[in-house]
C-alpha atoms as a PDB file:
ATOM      1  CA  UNK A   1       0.000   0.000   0.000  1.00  0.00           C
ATOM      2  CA  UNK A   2       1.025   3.489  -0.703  1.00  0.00           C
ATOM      3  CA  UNK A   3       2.025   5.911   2.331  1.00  0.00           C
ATOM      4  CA  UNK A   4       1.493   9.386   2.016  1.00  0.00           C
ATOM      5  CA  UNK A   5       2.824  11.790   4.757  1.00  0.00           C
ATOM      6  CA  UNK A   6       3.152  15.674   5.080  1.00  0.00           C
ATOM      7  CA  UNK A   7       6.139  16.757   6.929  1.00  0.00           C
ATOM      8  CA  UNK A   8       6.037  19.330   9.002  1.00  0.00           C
ATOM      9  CA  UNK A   9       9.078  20.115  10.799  1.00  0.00           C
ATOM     10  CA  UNK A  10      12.579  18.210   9.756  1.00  0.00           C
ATOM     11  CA  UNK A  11      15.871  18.990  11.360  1.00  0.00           C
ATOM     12  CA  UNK A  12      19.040  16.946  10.056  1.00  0.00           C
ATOM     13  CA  UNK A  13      22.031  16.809  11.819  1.00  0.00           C
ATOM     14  CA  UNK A  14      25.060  15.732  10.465  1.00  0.00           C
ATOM     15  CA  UNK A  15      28.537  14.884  11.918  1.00  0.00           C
ATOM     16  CA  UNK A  16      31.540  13.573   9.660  1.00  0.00           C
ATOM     17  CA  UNK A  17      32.819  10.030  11.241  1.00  0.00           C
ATOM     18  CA  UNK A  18      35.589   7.625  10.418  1.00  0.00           C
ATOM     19  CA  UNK A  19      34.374   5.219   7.533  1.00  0.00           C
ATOM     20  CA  UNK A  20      35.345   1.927  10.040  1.00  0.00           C
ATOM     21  CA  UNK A  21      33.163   3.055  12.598  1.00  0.00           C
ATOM     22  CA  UNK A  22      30.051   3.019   9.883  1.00  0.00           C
ATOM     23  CA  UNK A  23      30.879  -0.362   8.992  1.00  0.00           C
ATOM     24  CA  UNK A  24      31.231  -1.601  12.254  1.00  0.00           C
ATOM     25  CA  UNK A  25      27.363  -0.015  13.090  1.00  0.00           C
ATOM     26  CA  UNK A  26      25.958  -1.062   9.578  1.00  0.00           C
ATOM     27  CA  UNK A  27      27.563  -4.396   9.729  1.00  0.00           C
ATOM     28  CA  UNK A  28      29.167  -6.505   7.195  1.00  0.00           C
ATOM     29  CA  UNK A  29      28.486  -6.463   3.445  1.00  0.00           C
ATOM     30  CA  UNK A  30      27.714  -2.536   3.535  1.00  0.00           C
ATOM     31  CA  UNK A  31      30.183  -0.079   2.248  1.00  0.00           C
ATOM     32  CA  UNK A  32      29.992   3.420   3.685  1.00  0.00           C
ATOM     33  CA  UNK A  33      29.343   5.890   1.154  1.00  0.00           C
ATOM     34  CA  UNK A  34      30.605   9.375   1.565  1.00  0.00           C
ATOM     35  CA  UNK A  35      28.039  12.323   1.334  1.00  0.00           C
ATOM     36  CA  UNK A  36      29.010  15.313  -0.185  1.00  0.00           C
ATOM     37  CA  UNK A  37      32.740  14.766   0.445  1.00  0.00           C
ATOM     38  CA  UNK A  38      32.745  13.269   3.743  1.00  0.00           C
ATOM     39  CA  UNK A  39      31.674  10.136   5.755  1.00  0.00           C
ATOM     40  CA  UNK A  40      28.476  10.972   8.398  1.00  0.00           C
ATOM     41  CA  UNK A  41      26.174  10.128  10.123  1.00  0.00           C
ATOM     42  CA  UNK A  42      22.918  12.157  11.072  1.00  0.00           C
ATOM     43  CA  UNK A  43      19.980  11.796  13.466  1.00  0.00           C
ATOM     44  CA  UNK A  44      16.965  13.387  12.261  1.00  0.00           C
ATOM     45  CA  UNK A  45      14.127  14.511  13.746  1.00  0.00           C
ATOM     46  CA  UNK A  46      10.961  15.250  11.772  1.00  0.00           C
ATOM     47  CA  UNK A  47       6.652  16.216  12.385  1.00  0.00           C
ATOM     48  CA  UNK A  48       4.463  14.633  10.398  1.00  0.00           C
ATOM     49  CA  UNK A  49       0.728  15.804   9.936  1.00  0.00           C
ATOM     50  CA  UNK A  50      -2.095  13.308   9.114  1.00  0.00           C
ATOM     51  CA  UNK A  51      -1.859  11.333   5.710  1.00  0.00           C
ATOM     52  CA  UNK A  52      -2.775   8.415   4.233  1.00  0.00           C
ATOM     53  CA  UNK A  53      -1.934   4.604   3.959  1.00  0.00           C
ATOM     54  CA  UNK A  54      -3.755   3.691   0.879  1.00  0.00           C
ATOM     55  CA  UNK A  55      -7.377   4.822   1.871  1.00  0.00           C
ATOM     56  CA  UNK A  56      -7.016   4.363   5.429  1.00  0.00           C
ATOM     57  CA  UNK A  57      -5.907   7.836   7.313  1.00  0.00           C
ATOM     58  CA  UNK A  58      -2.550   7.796   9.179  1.00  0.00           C
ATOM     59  CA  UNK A  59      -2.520  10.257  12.789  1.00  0.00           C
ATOM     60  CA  UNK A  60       0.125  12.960  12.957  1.00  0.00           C
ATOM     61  CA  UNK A  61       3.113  12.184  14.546  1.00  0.00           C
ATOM     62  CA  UNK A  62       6.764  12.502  15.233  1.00  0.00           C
ATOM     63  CA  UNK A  63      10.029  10.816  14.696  1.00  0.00           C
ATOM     64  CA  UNK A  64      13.353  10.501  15.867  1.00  0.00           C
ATOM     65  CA  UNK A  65      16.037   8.314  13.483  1.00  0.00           C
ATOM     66  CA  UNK A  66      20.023   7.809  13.526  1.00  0.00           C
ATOM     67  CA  UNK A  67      21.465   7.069  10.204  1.00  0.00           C
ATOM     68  CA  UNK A  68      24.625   6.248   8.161  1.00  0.00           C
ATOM     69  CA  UNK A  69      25.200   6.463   4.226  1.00  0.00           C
ATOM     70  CA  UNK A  70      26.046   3.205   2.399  1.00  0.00           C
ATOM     71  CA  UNK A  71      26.378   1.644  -0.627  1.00  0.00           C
ATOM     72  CA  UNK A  72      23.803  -0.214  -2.046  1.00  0.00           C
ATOM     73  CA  UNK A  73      23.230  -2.088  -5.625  1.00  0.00           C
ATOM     74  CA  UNK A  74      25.447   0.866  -7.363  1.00  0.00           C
ATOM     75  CA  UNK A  75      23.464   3.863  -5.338  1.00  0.00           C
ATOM     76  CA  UNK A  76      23.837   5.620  -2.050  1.00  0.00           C
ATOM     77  CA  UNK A  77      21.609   4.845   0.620  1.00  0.00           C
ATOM     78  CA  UNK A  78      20.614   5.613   4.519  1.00  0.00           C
ATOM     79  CA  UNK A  79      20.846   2.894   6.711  1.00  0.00           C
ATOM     80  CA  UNK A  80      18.340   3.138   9.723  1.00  0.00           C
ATOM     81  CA  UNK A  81      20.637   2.463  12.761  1.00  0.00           C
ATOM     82  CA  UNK A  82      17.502   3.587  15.163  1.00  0.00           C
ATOM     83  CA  UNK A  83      14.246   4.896  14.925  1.00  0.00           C
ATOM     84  CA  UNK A  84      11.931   6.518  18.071  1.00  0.00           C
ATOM     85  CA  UNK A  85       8.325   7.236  17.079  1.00  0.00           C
ATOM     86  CA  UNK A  86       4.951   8.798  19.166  1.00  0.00           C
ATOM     87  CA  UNK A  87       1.669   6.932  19.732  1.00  0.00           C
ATOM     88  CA  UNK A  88       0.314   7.618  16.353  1.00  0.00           C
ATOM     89  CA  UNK A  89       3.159   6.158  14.532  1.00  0.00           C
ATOM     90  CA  UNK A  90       3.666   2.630  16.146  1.00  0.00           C
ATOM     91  CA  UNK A  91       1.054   1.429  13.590  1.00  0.00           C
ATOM     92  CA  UNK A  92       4.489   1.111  11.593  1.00  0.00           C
ATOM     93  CA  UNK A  93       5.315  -1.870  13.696  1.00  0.00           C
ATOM     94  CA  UNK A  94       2.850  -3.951  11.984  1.00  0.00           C
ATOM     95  CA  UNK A  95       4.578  -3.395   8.918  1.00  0.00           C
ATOM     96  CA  UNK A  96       7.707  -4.535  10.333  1.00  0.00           C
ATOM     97  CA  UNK A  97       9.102  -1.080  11.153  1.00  0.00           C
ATOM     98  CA  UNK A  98      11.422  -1.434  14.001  1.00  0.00           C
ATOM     99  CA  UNK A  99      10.102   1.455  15.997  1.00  0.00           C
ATOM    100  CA  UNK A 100      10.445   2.670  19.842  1.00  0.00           C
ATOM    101  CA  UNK A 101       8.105   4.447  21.464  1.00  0.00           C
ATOM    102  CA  UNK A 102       9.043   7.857  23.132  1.00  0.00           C
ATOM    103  CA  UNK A 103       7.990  11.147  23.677  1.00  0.00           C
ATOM    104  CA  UNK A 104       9.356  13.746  20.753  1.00  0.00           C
ATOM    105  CA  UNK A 105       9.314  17.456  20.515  1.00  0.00           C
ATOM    106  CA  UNK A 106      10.100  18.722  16.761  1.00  0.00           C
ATOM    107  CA  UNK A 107       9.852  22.613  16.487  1.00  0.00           C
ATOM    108  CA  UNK A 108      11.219  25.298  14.535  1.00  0.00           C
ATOM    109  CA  UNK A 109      13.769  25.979  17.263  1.00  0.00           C
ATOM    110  CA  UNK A 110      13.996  23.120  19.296  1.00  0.00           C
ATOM    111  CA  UNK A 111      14.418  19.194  19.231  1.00  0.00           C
ATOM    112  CA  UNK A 112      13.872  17.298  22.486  1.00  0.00           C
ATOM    113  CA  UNK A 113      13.945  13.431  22.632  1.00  0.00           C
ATOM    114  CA  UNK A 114      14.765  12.379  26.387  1.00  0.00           C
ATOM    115  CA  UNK A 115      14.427   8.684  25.931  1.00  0.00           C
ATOM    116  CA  UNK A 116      17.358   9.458  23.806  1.00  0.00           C
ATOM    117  CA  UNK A 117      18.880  11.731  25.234  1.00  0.00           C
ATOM    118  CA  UNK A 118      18.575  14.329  22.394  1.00  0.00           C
ATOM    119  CA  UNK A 119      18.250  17.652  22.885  1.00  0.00           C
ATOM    120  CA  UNK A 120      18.983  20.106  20.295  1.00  0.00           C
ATOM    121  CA  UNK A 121      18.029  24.445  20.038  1.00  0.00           C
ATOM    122  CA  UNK A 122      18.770  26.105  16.936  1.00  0.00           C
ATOM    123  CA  UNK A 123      17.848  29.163  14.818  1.00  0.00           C
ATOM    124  CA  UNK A 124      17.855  28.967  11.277  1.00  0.00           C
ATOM    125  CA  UNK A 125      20.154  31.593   9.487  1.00  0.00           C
ATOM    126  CA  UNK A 126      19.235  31.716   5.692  1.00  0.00           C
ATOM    127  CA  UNK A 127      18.328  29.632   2.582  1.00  0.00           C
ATOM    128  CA  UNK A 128      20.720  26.671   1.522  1.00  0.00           C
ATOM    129  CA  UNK A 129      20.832  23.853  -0.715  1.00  0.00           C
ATOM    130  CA  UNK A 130      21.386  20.167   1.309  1.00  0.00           C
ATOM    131  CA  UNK A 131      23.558  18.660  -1.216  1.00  0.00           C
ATOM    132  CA  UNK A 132      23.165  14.935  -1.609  1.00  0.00           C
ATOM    133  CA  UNK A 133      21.276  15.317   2.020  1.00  0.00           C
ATOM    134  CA  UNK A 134      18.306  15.948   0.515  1.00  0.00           C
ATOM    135  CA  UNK A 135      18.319  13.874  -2.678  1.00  0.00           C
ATOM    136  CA  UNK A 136      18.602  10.163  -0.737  1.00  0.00           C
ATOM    137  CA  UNK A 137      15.643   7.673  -2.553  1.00  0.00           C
ATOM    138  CA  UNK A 138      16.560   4.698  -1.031  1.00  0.00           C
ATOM    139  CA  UNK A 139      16.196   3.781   2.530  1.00  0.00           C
ATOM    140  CA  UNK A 140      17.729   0.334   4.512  1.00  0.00           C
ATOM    141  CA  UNK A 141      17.383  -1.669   8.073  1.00  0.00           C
ATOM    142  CA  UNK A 142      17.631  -3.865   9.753  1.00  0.00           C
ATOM    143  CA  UNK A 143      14.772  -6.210  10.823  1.00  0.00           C
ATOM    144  CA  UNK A 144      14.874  -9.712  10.819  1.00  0.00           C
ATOM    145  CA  UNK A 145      17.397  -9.616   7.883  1.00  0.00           C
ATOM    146  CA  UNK A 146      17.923  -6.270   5.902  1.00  0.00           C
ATOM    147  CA  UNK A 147      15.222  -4.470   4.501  1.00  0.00           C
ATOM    148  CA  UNK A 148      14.651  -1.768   1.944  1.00  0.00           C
ATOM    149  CA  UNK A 149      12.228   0.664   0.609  1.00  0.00           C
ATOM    150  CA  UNK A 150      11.979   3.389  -2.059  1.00  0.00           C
ATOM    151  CA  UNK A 151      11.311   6.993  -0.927  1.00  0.00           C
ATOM    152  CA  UNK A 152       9.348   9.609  -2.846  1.00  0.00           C
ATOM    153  CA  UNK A 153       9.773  13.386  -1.736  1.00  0.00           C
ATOM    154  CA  UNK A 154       8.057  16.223  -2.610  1.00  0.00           C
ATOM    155  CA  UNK A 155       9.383  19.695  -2.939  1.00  0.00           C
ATOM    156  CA  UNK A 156      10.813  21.280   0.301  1.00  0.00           C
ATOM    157  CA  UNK A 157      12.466  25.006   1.013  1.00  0.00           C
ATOM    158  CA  UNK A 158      15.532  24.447   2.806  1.00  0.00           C
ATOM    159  CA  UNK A 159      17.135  26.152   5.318  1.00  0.00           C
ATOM    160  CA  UNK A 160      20.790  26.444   6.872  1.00  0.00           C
ATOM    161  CA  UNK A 161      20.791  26.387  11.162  1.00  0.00           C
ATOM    162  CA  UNK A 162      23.137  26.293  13.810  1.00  0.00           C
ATOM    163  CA  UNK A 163      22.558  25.633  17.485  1.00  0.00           C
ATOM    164  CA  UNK A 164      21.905  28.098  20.098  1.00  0.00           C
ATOM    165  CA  UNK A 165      22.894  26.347  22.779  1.00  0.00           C
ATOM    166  CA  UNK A 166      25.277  22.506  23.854  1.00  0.00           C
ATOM    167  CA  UNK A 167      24.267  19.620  21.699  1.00  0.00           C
ATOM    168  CA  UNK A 168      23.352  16.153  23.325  1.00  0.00           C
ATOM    169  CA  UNK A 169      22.577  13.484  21.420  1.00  0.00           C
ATOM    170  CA  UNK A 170      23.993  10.601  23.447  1.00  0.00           C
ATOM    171  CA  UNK A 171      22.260   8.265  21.557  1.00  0.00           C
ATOM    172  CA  UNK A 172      25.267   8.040  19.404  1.00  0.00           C
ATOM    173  CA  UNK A 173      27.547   6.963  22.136  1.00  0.00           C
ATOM    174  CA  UNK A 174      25.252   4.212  22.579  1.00  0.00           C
ATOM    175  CA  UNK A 175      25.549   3.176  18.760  1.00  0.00           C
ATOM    176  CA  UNK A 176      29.578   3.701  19.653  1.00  0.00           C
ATOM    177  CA  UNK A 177      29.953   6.538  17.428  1.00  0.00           C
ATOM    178  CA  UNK A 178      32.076   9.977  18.982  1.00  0.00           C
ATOM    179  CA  UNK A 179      31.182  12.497  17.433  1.00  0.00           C
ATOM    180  CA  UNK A 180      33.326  16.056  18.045  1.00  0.00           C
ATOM    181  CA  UNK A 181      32.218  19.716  17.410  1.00  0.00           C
ATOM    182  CA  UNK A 182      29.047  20.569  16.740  1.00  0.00           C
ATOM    183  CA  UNK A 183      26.622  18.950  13.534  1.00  0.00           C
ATOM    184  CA  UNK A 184      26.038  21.104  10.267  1.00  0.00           C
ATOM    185  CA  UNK A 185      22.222  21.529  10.781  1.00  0.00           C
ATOM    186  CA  UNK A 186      19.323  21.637   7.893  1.00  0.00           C
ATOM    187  CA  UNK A 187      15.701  22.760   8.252  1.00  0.00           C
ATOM    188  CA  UNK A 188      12.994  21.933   6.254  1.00  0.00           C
ATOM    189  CA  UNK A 189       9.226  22.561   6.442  1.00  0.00           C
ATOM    190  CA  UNK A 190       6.182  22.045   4.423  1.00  0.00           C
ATOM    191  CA  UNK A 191       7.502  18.938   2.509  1.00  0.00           C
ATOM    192  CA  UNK A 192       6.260  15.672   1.647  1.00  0.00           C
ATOM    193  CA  UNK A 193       6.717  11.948   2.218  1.00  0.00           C
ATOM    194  CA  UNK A 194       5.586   8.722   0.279  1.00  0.00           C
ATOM    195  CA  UNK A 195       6.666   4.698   0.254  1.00  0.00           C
ATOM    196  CA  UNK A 196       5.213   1.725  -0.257  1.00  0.00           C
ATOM    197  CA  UNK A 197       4.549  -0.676   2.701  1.00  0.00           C
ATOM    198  CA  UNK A 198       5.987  -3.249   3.732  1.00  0.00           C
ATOM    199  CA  UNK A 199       9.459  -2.833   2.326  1.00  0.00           C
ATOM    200  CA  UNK A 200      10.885  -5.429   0.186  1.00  0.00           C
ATOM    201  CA  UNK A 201      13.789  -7.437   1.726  1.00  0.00           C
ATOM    202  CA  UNK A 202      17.575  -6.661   0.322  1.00  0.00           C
ATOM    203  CA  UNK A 203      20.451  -8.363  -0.037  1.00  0.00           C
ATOM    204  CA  UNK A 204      23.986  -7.462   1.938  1.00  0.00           C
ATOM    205  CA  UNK A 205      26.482  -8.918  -0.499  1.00  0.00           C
ATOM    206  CA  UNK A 206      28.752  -5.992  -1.811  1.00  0.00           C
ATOM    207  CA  UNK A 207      28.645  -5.372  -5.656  1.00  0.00           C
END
C-alpha cells in the first residue's frame, strides 16, 4: 500500500565520522558511502501531519532516526541504525518497522527526545541547498534480515541552522559513534513523504 505523509518540521544533523566506525554499526556487506565529500552520520528529527496509507488515514506524529550512508546495488543509501516514534506512529510496527516508542518534541527551534537523550536548540540563518542530504531515494534496516524501501519526496524550502545552545545526542555513544564539534544543521518545512509498505527485503552482499 502506498504511504502518504506531510512533513512538518525536519531537522538533520550531520557529523563527519571515520568510515570503520560506519561499517562496524551497519555491519558486514555494507560499504559506507561518503556524502558530499565526507563520511556521516545524522539523526533526524521530523513532524508529520495526518496522511494516508492507501485509503485508510494515518494520525500525525513525530520521529526521531540515527542514520549512516552506504552503498547499495550501485546507489547511495541511509541505513536506519535507530528509529523513536509517538503513539500515532507505532502502527508502523505492523509493517515490520522497528520502531520505539518515546515522547518527541520537533519545532522550529527546538528538538527534544529524552528517551534518547537528544536535545537540540537552533535558529535557522538563511536559505541553503542540502547537497546529496536531501536527494537520498533509497532507505535500509535492519529487521529480521535487511530491509529496503523506495522513498518519494516532494518539494521542500531548505534552510541552513546552527545551534543556540550545547548539543546532546547521546544516543550516538550508545551506537559507539564519537562524534566532536558541533553537527552542520538543515531545516525543512512544508515537505512531503511517500513509500510503499511493507518494504521489500535486500540483499547485503557488496557489488
Amino acid at each position: 500500500m502506498r504511504l502518504r505523509l506531510p512533513v512538518r518540521d525536519l531537522l538533520l544533523a550531520s557529523w563527519p565520522v571515520p568510515p570503520a566506525d560506519i561499517e562496524r554499526a551497519a555491519g558486514a556487506g555494507l560499504r559506507p558511502a561518503a556524502v558530499d565529500g565526507r563520511h556521516l552520520v545524522s539523526v533526524v528529527a521530523v513532524r508529520f501531519g495526518a496522511g494516508r496509507l492507501g485509503p485508510l488515514p494515518v494520525p500525525p506524529f513525530s520521529q526521531l532516526n540515527v542514520r549512516t550512508y552506504v552503498e547499495h546495488e550501485g546507489r547511495t543509501a541511509v541505513f536506519f541504525l535507530r528509529s523513536y516514534v509517538t503513539v500515532g506512529g507505532l502502527g508502523g510496527i505492523l509493517f515490520g518497522a522497528p520502531f520505539k516508542a518515546a515522547r518527541i518534541h520537533v519545532g522550529r527551534d527546538r528538538v527534544e527526545v529524552p528517551s534518547a537523550g537528544v536535545s537540540l536548540a537552533f535558529r535557522l540563518t538563511g536559505p541553503t541547498e542540502p547537497g546529496e542530504l536531501g536527494h537520498h531515494e533509497v532507505g535500509l534496516y535492519e529487521a529480521g534480515g535487511l530491509r529496503a524501501f523506495t522513498v518519494e519526496r516532494g518539494p521542500a524550502e531548505w534552510w541552513a541552522a546552527e545551534p543556540t545552545g550545547p548539543v546532546r545526542a547521546d544516543v550516538l555513544l550508545s551506537l559507539g559513534f564519537e562524534t566532536a564539534g558541533e553537527p552542520t544543521l538543515v531545516y525543512a518545512s512544508d515537505a512531503s513523504f511517500a513509500t510503499e509498505v511493507p518494504s521489500r527485503s535486500a540483499s547485503r552482499s557488496r557489488r
